[in-house]
C-alpha atoms as a PDB file:
ATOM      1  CA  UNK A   1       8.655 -13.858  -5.062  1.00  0.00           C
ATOM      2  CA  UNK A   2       5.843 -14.854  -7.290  1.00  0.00           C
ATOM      3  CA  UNK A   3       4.051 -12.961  -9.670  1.00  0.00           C
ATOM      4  CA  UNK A   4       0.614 -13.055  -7.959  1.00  0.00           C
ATOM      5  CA  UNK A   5      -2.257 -11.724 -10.601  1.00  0.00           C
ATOM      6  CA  UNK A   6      -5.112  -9.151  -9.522  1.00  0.00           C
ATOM      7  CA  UNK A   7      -8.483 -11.207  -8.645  1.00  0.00           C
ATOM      8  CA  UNK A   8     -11.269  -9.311  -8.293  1.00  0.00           C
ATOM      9  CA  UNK A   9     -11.803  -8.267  -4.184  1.00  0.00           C
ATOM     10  CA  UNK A  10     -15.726  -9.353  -4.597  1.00  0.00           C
ATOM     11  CA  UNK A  11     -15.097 -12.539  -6.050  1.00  0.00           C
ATOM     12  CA  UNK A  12     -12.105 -13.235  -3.737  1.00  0.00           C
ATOM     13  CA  UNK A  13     -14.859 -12.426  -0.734  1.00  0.00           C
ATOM     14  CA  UNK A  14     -17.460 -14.928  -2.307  1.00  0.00           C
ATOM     15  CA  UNK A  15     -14.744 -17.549  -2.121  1.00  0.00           C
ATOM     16  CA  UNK A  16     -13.695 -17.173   1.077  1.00  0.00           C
ATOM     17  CA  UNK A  17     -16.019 -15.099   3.316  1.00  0.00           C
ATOM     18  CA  UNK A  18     -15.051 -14.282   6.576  1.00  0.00           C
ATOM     19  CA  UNK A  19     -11.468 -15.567   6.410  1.00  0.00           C
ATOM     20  CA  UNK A  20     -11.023 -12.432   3.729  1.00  0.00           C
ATOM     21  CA  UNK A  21      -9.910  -9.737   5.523  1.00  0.00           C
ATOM     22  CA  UNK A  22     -11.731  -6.176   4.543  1.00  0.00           C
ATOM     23  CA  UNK A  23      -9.779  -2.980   5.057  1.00  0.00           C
ATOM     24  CA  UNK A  24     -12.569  -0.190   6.243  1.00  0.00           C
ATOM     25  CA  UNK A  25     -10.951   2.373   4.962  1.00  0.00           C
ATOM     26  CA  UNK A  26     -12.546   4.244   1.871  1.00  0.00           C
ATOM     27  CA  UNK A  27      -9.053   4.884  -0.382  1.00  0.00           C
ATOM     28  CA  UNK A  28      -8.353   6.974  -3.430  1.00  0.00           C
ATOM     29  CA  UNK A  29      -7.039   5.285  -6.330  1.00  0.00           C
ATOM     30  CA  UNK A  30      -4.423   6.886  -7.564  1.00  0.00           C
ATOM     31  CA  UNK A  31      -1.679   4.926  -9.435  1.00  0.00           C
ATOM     32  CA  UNK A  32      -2.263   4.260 -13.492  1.00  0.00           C
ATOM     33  CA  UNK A  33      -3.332  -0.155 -12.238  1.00  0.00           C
ATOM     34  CA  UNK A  34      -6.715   0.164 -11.358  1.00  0.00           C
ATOM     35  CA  UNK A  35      -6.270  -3.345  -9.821  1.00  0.00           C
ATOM     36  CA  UNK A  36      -3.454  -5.040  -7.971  1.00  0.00           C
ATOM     37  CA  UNK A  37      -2.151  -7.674  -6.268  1.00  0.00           C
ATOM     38  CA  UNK A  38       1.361  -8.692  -4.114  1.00  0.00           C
ATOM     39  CA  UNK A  39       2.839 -10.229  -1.664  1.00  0.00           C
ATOM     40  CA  UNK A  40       2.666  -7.916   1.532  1.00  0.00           C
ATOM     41  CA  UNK A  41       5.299  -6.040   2.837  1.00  0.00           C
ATOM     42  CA  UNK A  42       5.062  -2.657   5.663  1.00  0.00           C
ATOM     43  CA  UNK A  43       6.346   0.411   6.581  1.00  0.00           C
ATOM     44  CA  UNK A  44       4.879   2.655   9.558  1.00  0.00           C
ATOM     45  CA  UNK A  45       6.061   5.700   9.225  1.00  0.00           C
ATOM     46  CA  UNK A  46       3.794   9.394  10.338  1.00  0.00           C
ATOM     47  CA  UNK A  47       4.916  12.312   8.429  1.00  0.00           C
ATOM     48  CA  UNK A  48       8.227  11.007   7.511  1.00  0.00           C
ATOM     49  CA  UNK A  49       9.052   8.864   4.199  1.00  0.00           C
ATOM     50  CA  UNK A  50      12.970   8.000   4.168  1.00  0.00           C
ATOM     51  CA  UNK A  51      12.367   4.653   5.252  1.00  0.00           C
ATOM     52  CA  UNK A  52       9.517   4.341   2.754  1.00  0.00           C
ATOM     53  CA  UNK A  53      12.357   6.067  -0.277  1.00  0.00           C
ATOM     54  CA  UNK A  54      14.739   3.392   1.273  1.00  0.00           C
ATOM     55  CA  UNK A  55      12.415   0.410   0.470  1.00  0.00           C
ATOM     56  CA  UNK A  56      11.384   1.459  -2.780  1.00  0.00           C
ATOM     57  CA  UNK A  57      14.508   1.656  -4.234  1.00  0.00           C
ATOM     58  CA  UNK A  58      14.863  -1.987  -3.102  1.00  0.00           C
ATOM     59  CA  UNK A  59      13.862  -5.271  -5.258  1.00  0.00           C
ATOM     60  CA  UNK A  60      10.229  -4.964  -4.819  1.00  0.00           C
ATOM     61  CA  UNK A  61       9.619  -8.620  -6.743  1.00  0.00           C
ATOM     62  CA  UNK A  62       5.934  -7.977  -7.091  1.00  0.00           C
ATOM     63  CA  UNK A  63       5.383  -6.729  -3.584  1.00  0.00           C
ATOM     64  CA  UNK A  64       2.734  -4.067  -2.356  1.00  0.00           C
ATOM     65  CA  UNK A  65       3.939  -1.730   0.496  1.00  0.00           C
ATOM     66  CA  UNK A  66       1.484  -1.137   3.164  1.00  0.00           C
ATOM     67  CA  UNK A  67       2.746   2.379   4.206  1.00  0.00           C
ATOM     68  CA  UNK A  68       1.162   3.215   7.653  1.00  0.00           C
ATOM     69  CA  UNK A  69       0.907   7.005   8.090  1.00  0.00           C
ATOM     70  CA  UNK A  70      -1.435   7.201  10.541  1.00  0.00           C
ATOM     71  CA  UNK A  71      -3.789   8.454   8.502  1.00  0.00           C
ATOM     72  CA  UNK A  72      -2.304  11.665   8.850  1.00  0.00           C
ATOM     73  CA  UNK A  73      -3.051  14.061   5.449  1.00  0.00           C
ATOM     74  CA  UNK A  74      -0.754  16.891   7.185  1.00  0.00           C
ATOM     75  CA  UNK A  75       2.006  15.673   4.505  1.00  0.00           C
ATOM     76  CA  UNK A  76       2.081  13.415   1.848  1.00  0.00           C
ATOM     77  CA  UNK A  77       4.057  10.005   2.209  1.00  0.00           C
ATOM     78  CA  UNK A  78       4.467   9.801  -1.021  1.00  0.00           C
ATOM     79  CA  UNK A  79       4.854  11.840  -4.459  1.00  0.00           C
ATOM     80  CA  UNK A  80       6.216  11.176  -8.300  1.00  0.00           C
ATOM     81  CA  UNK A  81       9.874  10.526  -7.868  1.00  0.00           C
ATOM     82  CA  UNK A  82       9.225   7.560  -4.881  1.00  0.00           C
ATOM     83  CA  UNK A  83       6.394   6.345  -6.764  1.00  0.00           C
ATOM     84  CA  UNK A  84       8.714   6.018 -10.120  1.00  0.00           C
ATOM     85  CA  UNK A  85      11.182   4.370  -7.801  1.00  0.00           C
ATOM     86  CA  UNK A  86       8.549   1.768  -7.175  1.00  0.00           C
ATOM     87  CA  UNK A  87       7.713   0.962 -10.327  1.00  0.00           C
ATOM     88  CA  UNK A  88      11.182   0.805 -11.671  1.00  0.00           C
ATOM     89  CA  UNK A  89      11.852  -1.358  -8.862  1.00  0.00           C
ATOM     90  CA  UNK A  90       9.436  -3.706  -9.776  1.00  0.00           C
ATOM     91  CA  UNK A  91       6.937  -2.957  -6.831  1.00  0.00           C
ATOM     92  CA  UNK A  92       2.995  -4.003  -7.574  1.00  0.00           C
ATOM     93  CA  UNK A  93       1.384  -1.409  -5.271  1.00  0.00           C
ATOM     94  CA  UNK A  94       1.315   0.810  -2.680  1.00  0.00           C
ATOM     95  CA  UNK A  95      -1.449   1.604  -0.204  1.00  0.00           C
ATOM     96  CA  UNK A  96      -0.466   4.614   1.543  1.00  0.00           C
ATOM     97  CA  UNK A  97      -2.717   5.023   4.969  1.00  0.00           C
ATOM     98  CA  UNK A  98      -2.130   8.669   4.546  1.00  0.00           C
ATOM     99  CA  UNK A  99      -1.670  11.553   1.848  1.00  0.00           C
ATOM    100  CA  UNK A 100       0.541  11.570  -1.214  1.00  0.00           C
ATOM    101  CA  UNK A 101       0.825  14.704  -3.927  1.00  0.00           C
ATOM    102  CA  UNK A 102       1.809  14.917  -7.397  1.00  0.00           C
ATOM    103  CA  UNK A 103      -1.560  12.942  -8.345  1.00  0.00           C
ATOM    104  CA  UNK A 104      -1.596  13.739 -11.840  1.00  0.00           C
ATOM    105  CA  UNK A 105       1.917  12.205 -12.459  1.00  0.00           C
ATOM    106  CA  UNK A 106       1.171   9.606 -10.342  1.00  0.00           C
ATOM    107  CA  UNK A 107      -1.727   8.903 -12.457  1.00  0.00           C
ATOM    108  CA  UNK A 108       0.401   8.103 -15.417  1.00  0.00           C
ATOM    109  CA  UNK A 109       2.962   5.610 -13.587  1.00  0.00           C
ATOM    110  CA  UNK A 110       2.360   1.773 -13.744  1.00  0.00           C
ATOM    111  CA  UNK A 111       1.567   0.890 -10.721  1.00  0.00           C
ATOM    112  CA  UNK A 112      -1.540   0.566  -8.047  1.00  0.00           C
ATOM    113  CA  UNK A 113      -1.195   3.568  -5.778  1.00  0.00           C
ATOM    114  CA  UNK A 114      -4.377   3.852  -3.348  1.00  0.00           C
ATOM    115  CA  UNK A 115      -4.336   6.819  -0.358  1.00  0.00           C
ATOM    116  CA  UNK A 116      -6.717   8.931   1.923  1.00  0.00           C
ATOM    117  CA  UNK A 117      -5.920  11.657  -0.299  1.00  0.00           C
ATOM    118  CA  UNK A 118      -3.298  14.221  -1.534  1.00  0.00           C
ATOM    119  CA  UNK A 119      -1.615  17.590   0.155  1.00  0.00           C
ATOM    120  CA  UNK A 120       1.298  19.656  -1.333  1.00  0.00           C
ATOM    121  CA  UNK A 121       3.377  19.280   2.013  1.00  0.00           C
ATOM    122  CA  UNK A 122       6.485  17.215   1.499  1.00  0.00           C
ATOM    123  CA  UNK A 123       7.066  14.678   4.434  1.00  0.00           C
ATOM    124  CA  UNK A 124       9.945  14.591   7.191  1.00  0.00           C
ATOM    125  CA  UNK A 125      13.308  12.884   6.658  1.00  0.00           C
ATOM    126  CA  UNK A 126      14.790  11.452   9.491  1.00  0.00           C
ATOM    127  CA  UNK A 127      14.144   8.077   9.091  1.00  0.00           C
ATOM    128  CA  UNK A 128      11.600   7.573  11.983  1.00  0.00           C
ATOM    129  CA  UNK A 129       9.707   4.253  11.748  1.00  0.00           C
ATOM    130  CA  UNK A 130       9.492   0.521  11.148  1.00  0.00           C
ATOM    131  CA  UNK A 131      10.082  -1.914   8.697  1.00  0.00           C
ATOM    132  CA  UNK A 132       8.146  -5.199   8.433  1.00  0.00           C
ATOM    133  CA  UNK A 133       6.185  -4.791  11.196  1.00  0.00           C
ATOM    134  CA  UNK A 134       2.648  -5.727  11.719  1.00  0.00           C
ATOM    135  CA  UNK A 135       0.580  -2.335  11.133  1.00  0.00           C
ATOM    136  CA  UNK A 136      -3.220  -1.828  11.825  1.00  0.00           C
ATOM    137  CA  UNK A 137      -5.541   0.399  10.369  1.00  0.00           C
ATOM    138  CA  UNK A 138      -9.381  -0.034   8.876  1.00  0.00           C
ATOM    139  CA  UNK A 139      -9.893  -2.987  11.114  1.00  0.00           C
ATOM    140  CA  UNK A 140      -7.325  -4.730   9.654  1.00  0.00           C
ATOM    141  CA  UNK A 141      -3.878  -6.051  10.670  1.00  0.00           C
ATOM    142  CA  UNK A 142      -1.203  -6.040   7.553  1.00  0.00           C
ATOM    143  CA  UNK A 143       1.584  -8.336   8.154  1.00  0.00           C
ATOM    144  CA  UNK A 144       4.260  -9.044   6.114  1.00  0.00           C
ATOM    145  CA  UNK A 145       3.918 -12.291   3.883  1.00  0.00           C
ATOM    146  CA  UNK A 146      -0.335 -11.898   3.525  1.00  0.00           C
ATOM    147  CA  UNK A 147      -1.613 -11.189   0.112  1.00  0.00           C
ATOM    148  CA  UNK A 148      -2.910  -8.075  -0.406  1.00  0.00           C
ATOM    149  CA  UNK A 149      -5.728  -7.719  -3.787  1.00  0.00           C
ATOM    150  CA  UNK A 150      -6.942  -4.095  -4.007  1.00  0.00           C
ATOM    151  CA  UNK A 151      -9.624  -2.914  -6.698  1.00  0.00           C
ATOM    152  CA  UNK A 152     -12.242  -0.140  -7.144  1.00  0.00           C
ATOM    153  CA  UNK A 153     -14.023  -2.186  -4.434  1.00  0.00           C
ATOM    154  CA  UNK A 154     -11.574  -1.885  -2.336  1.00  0.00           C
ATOM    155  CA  UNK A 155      -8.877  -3.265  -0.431  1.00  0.00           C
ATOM    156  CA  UNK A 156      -8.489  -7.314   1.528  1.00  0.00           C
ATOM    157  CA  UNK A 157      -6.018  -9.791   2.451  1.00  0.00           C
ATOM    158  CA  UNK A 158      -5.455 -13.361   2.729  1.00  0.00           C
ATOM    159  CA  UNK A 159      -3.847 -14.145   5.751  1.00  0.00           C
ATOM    160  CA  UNK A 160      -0.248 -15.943   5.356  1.00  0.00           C
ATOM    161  CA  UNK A 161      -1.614 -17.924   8.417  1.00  0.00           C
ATOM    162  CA  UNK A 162      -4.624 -16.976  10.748  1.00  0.00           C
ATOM    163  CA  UNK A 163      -4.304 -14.139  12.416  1.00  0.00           C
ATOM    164  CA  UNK A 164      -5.725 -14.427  16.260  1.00  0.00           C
ATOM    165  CA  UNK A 165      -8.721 -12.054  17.338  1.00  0.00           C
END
């Protein structure tokens, strides 16, 4: 995969309007990358991150995992030692549509991390979920192969193709 650089989400919307996709959803920033940019891949997983360790600790080539939680903040998805795994990895981002912890640490790692917020409570791990599925949340659907651009504005995608109604 390619490299794909951080554009700014506003400008990115004045370009291409309507065919942007806007994620609802008011995130956290977390991560030490203010910005951020990748290739999309998923995860839906609710209270339970060993499939979201397992991918992680894969070649992320530049990639941003959309992590579908369910919005659930009853345990974080995601803490320090996943999060390094990213970014050793080579992963761009994660946007977590649920809670992570250790947000100090996480604030130091180089990487975009965005979340609904944090909790203490470490997450199942029994491997419940799915991989590289299309996943919906803030009126949008993430599928794998979009590009995702996230900012202080917030997050979008460019559809790989156009997505039907």
């Amino acid at each position: 995969m390619t490299m794909i650089s951080a554009v700014p989400t506003t400008d990115l919307y004045d370009e291409h309007g309507e065919q942007l996709l806007v994620c609802d959803v008011q995130f956290r920033r977390f991560g030490g990358h203010r910005a951020f940019a990748g290739t999309v891949r998923t995860v839906s997983c609710h209270e339970d991150n060993a499939l979201l360790r397992e991918l992680v600790n894969g070649p992320g080539e530049g990639a941003v995992l959309v992590v579908d939680g369910g919005g659930s903040l009853r345990t974080a998805l995601l803490g320090d030692l996943i999060a390094g795994a990213a970014v050793r990895n080579g992963w761009a981002g994660l946007v977590v549509h649920g809670a992570v912890r250790d947000s100090v640490a996480l604030s130091g790692l180089g990487i975009g991390i965005t979340a609904l917020g944090t909790v203490p409570r470490k997450s199942g791990k029994s491997g419940a979920g799915e991989v590289d599925v299309p996943v919906t949340f803030g009126g949008v659907t993430f599928r794998p192969g979009d590009t995702l651009y996230a900012d202080e504005d917030g997050v979008v995608v460019l559809p790989a193709a156009p997505h039907s109604g």
